[in-house]
C-alpha atoms as a PDB file:
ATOM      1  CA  UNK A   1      13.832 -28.734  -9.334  1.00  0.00           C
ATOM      2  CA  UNK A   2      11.435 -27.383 -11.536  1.00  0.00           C
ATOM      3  CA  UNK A   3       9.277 -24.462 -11.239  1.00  0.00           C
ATOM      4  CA  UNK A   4       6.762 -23.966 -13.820  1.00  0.00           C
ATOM      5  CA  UNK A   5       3.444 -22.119 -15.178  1.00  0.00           C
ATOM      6  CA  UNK A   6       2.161 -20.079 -12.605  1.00  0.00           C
ATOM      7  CA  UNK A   7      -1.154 -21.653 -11.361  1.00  0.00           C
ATOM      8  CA  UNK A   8      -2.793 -18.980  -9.380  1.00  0.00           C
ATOM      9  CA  UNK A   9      -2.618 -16.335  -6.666  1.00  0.00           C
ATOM     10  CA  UNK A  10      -4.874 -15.709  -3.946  1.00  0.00           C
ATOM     11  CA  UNK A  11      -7.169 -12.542  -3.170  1.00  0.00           C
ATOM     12  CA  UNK A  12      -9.107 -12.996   0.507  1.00  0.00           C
ATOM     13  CA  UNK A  13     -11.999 -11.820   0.787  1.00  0.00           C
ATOM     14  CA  UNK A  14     -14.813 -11.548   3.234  1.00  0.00           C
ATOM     15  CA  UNK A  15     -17.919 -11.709   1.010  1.00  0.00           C
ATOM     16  CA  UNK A  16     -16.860 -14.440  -1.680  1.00  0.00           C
ATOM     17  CA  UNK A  17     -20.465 -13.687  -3.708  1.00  0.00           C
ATOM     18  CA  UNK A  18     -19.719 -10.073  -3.885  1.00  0.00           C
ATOM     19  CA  UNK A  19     -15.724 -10.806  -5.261  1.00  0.00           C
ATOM     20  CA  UNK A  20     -16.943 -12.981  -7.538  1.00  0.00           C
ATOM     21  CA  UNK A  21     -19.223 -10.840  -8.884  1.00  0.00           C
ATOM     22  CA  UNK A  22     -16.919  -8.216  -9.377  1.00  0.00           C
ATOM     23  CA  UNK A  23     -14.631 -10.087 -11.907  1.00  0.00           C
ATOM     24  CA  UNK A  24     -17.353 -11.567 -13.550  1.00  0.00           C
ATOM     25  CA  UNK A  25     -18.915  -7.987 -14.012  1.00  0.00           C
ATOM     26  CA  UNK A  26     -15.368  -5.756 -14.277  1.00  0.00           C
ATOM     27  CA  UNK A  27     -13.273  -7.933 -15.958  1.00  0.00           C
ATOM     28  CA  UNK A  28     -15.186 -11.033 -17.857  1.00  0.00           C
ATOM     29  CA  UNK A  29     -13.292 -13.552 -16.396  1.00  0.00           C
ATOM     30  CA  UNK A  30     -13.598 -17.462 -17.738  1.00  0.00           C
ATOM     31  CA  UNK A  31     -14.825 -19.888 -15.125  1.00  0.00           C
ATOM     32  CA  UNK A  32     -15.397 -23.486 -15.231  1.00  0.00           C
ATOM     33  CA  UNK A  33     -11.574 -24.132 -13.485  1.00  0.00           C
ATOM     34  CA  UNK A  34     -13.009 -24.622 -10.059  1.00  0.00           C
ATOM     35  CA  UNK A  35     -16.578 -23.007  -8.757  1.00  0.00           C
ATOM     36  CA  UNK A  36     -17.152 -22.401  -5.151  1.00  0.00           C
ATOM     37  CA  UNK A  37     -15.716 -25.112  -3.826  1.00  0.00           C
ATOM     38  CA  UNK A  38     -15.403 -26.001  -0.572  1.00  0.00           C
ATOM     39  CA  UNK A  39     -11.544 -27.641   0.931  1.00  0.00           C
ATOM     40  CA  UNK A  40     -12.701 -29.085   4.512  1.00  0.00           C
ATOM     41  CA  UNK A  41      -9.225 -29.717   5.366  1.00  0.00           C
ATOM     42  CA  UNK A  42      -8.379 -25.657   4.810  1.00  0.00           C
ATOM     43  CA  UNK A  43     -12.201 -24.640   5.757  1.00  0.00           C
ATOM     44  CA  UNK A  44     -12.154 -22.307   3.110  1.00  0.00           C
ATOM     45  CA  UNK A  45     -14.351 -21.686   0.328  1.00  0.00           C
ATOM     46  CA  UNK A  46     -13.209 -20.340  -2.918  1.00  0.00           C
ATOM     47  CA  UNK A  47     -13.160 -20.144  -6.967  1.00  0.00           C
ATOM     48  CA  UNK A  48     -10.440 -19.982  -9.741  1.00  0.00           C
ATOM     49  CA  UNK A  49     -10.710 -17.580 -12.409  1.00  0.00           C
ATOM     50  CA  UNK A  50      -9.038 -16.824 -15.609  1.00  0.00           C
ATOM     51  CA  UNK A  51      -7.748 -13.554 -16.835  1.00  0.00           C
ATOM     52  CA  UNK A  52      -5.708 -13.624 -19.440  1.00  0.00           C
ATOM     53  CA  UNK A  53      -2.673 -15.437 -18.941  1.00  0.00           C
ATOM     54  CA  UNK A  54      -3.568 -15.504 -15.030  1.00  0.00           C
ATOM     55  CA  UNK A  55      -5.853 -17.355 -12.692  1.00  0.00           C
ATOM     56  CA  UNK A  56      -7.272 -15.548  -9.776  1.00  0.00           C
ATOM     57  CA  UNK A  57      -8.275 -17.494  -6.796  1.00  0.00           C
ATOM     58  CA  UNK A  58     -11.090 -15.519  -4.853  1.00  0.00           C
ATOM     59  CA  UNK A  59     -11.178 -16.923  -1.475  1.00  0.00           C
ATOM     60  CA  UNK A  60     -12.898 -16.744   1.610  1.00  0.00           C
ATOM     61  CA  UNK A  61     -12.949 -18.517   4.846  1.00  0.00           C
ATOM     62  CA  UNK A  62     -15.682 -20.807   5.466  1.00  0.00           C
ATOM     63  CA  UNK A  63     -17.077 -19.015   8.292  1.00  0.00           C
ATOM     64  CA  UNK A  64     -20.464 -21.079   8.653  1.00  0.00           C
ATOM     65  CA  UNK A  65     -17.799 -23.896   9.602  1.00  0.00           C
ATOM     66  CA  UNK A  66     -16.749 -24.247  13.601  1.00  0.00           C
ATOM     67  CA  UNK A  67     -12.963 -23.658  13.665  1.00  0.00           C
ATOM     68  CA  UNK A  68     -12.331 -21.822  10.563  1.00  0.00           C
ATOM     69  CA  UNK A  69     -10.368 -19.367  12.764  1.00  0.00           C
ATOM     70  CA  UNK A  70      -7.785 -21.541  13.789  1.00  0.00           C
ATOM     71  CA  UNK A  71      -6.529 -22.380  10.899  1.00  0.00           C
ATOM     72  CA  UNK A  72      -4.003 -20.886   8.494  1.00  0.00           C
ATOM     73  CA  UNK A  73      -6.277 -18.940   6.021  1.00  0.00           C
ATOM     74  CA  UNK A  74      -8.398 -17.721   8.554  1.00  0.00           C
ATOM     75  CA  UNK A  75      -5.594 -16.457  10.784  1.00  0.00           C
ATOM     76  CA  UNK A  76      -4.566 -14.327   8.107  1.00  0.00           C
ATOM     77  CA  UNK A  77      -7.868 -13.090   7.349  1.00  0.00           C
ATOM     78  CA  UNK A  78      -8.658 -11.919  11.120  1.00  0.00           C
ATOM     79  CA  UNK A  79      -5.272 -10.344  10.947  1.00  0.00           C
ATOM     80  CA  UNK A  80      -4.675  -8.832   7.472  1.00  0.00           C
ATOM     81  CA  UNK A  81      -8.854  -8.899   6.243  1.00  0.00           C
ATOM     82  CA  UNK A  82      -8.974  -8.789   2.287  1.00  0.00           C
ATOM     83  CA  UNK A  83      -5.783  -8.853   0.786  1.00  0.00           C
ATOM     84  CA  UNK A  84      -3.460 -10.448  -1.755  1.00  0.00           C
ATOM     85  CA  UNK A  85      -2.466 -13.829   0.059  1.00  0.00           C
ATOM     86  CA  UNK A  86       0.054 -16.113  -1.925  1.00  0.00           C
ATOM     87  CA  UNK A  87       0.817 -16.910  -5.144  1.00  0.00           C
ATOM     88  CA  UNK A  88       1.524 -20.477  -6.512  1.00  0.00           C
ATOM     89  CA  UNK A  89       3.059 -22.489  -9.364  1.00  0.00           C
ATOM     90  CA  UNK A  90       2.778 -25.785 -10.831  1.00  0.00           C
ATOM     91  CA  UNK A  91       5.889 -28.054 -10.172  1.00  0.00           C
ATOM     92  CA  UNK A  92       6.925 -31.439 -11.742  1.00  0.00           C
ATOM     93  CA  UNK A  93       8.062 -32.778  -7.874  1.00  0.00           C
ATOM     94  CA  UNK A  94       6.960 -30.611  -5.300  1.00  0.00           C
ATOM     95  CA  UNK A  95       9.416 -33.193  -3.191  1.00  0.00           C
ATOM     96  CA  UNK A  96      12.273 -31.244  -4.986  1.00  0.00           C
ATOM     97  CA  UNK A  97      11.082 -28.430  -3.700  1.00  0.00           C
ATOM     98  CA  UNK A  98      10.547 -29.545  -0.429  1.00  0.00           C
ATOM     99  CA  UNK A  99      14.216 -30.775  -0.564  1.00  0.00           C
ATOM    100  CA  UNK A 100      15.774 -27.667  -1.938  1.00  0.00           C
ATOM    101  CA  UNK A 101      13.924 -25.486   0.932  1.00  0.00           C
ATOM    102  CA  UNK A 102      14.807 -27.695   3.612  1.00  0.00           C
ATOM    103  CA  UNK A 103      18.122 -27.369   2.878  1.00  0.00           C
ATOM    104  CA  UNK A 104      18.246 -23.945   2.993  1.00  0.00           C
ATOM    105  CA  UNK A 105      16.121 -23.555   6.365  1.00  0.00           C
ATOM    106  CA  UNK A 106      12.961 -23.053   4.970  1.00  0.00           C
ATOM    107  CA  UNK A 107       9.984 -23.789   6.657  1.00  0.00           C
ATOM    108  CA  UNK A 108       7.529 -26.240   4.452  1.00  0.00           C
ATOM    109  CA  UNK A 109       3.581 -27.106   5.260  1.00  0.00           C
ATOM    110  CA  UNK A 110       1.108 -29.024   3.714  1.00  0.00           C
ATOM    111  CA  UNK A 111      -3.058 -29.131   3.570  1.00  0.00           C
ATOM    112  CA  UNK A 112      -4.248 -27.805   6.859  1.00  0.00           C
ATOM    113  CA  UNK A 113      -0.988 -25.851   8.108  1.00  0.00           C
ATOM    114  CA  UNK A 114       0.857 -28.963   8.910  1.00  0.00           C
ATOM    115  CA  UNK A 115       4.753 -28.757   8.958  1.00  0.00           C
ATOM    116  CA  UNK A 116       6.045 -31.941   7.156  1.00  0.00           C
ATOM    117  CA  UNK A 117       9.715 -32.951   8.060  1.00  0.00           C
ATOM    118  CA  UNK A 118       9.804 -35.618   5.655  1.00  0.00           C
ATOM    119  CA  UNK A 119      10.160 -35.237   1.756  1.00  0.00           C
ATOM    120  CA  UNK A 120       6.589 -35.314   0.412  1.00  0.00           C
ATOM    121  CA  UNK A 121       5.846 -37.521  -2.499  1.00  0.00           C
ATOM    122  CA  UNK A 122       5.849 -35.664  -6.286  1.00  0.00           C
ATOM    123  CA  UNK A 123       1.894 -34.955  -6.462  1.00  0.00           C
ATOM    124  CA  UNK A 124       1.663 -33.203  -2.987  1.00  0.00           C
ATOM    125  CA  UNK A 125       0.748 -29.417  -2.838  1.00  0.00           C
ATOM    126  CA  UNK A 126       3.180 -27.962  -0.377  1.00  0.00           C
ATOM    127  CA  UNK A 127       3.168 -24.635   1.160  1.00  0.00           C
ATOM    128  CA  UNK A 128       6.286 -22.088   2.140  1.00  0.00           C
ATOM    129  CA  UNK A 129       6.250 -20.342   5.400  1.00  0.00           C
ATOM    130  CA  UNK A 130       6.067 -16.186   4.632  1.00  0.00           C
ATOM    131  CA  UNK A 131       8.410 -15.323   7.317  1.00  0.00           C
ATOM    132  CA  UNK A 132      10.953 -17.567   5.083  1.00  0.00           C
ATOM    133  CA  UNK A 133       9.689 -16.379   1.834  1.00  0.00           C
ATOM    134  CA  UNK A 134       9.285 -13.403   2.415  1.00  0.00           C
ATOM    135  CA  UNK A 135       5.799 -14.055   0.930  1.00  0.00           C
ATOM    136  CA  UNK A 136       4.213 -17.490   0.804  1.00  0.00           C
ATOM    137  CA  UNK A 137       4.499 -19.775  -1.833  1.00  0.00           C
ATOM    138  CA  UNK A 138       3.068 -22.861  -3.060  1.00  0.00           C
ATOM    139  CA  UNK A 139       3.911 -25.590  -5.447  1.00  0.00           C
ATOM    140  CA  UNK A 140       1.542 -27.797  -6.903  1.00  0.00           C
ATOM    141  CA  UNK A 141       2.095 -31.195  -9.333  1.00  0.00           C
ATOM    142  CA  UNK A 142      -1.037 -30.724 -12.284  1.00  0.00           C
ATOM    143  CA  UNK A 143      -0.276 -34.487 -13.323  1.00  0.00           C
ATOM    144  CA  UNK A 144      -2.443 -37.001 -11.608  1.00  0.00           C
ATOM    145  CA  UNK A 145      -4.220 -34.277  -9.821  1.00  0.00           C
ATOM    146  CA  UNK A 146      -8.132 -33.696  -9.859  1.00  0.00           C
ATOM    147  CA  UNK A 147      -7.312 -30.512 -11.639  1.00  0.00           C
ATOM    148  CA  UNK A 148      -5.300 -32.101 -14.511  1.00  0.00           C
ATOM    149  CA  UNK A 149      -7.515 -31.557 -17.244  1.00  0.00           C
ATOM    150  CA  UNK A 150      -9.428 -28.671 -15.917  1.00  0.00           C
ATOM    151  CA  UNK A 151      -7.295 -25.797 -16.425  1.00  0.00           C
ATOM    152  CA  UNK A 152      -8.720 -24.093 -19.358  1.00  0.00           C
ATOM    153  CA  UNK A 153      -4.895 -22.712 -20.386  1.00  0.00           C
ATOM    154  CA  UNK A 154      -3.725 -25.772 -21.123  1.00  0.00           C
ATOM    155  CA  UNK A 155      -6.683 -26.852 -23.365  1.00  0.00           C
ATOM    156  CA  UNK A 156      -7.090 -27.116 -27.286  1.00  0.00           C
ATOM    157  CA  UNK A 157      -8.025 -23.344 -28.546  1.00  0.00           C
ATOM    158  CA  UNK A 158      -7.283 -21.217 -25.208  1.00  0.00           C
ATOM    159  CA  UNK A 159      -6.792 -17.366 -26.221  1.00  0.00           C
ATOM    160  CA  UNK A 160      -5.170 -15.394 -23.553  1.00  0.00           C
ATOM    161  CA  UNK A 161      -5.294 -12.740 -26.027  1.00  0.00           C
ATOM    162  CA  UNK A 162      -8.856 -11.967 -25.931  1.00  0.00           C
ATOM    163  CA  UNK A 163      -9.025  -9.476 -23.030  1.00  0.00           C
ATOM    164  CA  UNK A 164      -6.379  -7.891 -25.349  1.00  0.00           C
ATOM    165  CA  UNK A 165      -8.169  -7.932 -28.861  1.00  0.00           C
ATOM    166  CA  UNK A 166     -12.082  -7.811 -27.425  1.00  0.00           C
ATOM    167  CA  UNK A 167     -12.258  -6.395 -23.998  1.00  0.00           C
ATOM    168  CA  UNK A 168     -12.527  -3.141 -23.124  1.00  0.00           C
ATOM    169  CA  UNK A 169      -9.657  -3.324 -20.923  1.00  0.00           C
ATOM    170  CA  UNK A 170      -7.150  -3.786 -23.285  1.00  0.00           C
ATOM    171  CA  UNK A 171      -5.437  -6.325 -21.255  1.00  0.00           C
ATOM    172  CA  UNK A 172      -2.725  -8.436 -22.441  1.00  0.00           C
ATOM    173  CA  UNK A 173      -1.628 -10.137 -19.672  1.00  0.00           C
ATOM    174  CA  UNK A 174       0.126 -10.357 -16.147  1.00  0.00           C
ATOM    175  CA  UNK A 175       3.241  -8.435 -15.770  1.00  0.00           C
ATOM    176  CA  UNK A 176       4.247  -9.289 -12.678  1.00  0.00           C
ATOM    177  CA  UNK A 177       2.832  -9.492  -9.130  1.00  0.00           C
ATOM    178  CA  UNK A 178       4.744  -7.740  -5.921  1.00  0.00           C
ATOM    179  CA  UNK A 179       6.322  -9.230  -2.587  1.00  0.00           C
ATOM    180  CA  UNK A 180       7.296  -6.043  -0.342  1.00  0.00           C
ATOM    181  CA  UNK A 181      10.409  -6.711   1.267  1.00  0.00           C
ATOM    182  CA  UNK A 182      12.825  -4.961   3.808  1.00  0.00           C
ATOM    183  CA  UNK A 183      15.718  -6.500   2.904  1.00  0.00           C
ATOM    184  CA  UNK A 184      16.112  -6.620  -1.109  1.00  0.00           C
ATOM    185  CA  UNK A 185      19.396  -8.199  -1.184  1.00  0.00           C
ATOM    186  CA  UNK A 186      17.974 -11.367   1.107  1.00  0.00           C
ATOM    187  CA  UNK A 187      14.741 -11.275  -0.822  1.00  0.00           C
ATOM    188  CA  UNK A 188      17.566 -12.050  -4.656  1.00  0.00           C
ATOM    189  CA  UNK A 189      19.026 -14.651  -2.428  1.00  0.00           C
ATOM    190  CA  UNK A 190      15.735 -16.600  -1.268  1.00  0.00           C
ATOM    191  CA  UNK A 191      13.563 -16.544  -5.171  1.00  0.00           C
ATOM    192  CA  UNK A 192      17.175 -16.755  -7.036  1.00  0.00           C
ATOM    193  CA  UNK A 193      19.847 -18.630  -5.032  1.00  0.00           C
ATOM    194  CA  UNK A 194      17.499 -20.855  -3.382  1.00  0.00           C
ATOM    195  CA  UNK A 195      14.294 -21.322  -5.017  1.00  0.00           C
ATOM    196  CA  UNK A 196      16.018 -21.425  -8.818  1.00  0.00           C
ATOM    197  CA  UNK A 197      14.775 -18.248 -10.080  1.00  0.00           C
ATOM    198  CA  UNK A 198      16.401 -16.084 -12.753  1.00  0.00           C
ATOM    199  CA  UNK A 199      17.538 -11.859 -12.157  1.00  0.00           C
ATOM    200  CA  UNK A 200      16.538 -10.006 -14.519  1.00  0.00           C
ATOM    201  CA  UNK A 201      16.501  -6.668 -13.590  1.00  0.00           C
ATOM    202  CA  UNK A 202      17.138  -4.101 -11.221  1.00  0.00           C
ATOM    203  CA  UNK A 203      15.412  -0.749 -10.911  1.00  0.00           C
ATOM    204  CA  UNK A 204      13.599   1.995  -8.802  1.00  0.00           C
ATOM    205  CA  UNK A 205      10.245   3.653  -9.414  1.00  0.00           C
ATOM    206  CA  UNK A 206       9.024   7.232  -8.312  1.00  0.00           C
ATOM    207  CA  UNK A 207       5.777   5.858  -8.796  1.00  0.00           C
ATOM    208  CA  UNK A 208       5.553   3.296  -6.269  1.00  0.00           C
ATOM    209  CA  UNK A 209       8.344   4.633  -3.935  1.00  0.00           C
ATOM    210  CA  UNK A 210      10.187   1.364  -4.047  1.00  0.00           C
ATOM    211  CA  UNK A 211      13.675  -0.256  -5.348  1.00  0.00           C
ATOM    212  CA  UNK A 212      12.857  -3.558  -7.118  1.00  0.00           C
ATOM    213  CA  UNK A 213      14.510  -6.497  -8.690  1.00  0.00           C
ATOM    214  CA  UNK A 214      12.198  -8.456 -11.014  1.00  0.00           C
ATOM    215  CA  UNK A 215      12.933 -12.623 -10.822  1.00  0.00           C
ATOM    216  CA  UNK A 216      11.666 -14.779 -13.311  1.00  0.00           C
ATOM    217  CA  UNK A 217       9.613 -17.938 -11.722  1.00  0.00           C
ATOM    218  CA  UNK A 218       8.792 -20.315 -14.230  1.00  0.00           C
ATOM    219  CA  UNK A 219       6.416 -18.325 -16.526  1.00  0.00           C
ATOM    220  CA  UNK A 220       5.803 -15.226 -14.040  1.00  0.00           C
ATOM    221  CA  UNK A 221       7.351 -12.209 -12.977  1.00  0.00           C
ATOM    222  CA  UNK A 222       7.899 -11.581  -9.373  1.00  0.00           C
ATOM    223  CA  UNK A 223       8.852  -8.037  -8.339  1.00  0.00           C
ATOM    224  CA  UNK A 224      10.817  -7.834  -4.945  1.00  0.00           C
ATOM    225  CA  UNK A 225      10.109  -4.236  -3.458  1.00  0.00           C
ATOM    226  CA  UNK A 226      11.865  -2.613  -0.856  1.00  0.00           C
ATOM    227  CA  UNK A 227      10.421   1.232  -0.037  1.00  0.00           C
ATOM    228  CA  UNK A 228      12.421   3.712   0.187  1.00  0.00           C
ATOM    229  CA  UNK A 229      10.199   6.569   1.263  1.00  0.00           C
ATOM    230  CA  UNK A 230       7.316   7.310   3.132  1.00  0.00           C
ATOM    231  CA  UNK A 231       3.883   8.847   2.174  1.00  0.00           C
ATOM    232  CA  UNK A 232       3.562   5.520  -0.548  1.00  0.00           C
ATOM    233  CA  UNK A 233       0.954   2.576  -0.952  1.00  0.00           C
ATOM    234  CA  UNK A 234       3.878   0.248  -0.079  1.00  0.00           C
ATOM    235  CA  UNK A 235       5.368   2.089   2.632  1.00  0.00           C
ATOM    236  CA  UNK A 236       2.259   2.182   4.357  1.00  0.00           C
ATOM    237  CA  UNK A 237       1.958  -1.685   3.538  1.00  0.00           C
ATOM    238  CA  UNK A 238       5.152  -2.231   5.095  1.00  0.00           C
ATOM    239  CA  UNK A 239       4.675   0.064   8.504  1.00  0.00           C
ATOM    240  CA  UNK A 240       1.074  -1.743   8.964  1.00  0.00           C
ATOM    241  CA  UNK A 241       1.746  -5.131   7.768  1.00  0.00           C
ATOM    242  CA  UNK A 242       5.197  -6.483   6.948  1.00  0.00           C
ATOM    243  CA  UNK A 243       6.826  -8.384   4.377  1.00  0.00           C
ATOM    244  CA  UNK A 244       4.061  -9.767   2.435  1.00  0.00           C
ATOM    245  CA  UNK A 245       2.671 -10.262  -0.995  1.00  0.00           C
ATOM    246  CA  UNK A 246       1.376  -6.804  -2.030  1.00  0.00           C
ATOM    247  CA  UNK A 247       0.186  -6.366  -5.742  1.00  0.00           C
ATOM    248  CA  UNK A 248      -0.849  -7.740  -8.998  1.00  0.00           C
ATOM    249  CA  UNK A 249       0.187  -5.490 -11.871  1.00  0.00           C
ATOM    250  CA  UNK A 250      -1.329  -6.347 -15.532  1.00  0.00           C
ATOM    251  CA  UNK A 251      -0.357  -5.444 -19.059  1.00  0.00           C
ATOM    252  CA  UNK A 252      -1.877  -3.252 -20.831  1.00  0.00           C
ATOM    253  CA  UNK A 253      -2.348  -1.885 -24.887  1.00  0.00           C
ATOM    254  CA  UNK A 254      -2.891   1.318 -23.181  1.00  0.00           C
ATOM    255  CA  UNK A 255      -2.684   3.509 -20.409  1.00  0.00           C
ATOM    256  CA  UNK A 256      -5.192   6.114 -20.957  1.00  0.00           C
ATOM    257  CA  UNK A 257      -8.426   3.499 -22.581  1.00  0.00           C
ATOM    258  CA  UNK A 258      -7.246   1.196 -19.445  1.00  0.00           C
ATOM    259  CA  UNK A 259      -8.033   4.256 -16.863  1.00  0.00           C
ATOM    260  CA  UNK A 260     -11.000   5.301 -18.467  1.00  0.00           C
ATOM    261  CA  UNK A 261     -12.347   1.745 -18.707  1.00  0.00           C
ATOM    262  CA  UNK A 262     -11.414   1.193 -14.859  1.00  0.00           C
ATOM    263  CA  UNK A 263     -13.060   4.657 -13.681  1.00  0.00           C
ATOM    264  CA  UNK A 264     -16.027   4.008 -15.496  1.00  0.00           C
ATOM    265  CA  UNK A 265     -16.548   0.943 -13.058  1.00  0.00           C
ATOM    266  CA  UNK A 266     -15.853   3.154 -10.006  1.00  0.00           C
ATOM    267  CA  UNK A 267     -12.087   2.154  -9.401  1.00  0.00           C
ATOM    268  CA  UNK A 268     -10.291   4.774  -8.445  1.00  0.00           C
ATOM    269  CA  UNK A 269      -6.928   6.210  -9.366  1.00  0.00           C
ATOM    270  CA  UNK A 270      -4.325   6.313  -6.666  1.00  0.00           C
ATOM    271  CA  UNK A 271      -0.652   7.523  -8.521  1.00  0.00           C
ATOM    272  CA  UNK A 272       0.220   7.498 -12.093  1.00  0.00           C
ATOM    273  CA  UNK A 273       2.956   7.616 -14.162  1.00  0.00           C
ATOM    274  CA  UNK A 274       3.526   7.568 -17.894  1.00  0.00           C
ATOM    275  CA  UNK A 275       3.533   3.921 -18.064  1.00  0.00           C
ATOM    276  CA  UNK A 276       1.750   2.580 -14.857  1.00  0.00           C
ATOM    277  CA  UNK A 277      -1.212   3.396 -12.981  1.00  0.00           C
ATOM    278  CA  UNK A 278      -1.690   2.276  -9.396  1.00  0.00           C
ATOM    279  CA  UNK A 279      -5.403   2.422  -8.519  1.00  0.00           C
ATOM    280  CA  UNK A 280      -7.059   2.099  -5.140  1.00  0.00           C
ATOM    281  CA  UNK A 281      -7.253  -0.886  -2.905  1.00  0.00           C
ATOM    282  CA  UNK A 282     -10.317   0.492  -1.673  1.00  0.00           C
ATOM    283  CA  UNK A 283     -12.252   0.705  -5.186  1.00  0.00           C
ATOM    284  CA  UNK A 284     -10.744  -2.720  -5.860  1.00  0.00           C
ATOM    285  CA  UNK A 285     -12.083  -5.311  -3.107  1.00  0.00           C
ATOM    286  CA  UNK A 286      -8.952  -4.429  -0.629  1.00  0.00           C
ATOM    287  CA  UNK A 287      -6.296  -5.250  -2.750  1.00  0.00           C
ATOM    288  CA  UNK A 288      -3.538  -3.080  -4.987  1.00  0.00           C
ATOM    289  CA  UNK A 289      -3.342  -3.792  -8.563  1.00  0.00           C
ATOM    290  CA  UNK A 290      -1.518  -1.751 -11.005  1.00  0.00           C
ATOM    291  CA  UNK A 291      -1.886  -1.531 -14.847  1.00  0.00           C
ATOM    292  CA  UNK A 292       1.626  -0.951 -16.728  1.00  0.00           C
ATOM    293  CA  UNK A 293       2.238  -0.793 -20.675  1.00  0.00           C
ATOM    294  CA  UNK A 294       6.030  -1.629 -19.728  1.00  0.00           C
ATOM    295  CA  UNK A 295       7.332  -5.257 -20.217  1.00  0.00           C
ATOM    296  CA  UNK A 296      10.334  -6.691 -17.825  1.00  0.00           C
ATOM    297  CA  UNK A 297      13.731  -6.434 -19.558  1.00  0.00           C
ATOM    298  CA  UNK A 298      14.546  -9.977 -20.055  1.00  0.00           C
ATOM    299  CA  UNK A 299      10.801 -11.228 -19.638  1.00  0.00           C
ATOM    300  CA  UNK A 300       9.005 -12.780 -22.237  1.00  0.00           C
END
């Protein structure tokens, strides 16, 4: 089973133009991935951008389409509105996957919500459910697929460095993004014993409220946080809405140009540390992000 380059994670919206406008205008984003497409069989409409070493994947449902309630995207947008959704990575056999989850009792889906209870071929996309995930996940084959030569990361000359070197920002790249959990010790077992992933560390932060252990997924980081007090961005996550995939936290040269850049564009700071800044969801299209000059022990 291999899990590889993180391809993209998801942030719902409600107004796709007005998202889209927002990373072109905040963050200079490189397009030409995917541009408003339209996936009849998820009635969703949506775009892939490029940030650094990351692709976003601003998505809305298609609500001019009958039925675009019923199905799995828009079920979690009438429930949970704009917010981070899933996060995915490219596979070499997403049947591998399928077979290592099914083994273990986890629930897989393909296009459209449907559960498939036989191994899918190695191309296939296939989908985790949250409830088994704590988050969902997706795996994706590149190879053969009408995406193969269209990611711009994997193409002669890409610079993920330039946000780092010529944007304002400062930003160098995706740290890692957060699944909030209730149960850290089952969340280790699912992303490490199950799914392949690698521990790398284990800490707490006063800044988020949360204890966390940081698995490595391929190329990404994914931070499992459990709360562990109230009167916190995550707690309140957690009381309203569950396990679920909460934030995106970037890299950063620097604390102090990053929050100065980032008020400047009217998002607002929420708690701060001397290494991370959590700004908020509210001044940022619904969703948390956080902006850290700390790297993962163990991450590269």
């Amino acid at each position: 089973m291999t899990i590889g380059k993180l391809f993209h994670v998801i942030h719902m919206t409600g107004d796709l133009a007005a998202l889209e406008s927002w990373y072109d205008r905040v963050f200079s984003v490189r397009r030409g991935f995917l541009d408003h497409n339209y996936m009849p069989g998820e009635k969703r409409d949506a775009s892939l951008v490029v940030l650094g070493d990351c692709v976003i994947e601003p998505l809305a449902p298609a609500f001019r389409v009958e039925g675009w309630e019923s199905m799995p995207l828009g079920r979690f947008y009438r429930r949970f509105g704009r917010h981070w959704h899933s996060i995915a990575w490219y596979t070499d056999d997403a049947g591998d996957i399928w077979q290592r989850c099914t083994d273990h009792g986890i629930r897989v889906f393909v296009e459209g919500g449907v559960r498939t209870a036989e191994r899918p071929p190695p191309q296939s996309a296939i989908m985790t459910h949250p409830k088994d995930t704590i988050a969902q996940l997706e795996f994706f084959r590149r190879e053969g697929s009408p995406l193969e030569d269209k990611d711009p990361r994997f193409q002669p000359g890409w610079d993920p460095a330039w946000w780092a070197e010529n944007h304002p920002l400062g930003l160098v790249g995706l740290a890692y993004t957060t699944v909030l959990t209730r149960d850290l010790d089952r969340a280790v077992y699912v992303y490490v014993d199950v799914l392949g992933g690698v521990l790398l560390h284990e800490s707490s932060s006063s800044v988020t409220g949360t204890r966390n252990a940081y698995v490595l997924m391929g190329d990404a980081v994914v931070e499992l946080a459990a709360p562990i007090r109230d009167g916190t961005l995550a707690a309140s996550e957690m009381a309203a809405n569950g396990e679920i995939h909460h934030a995106v936290a970037f890299r950063v040269n620097d604390l102090d140009t990053a929050a100065k850049y980032l008020s400047s564009n009217g998002i607002e700071p929420l708690a701060r540390d001397e290494t991370t800044l959590l700004t908020r969801p509210e001044t940022t299209h619904g969703v948390p992000f956080r902006w850290t000059t700390s790297g993962i022990p163990g991450a590269s």
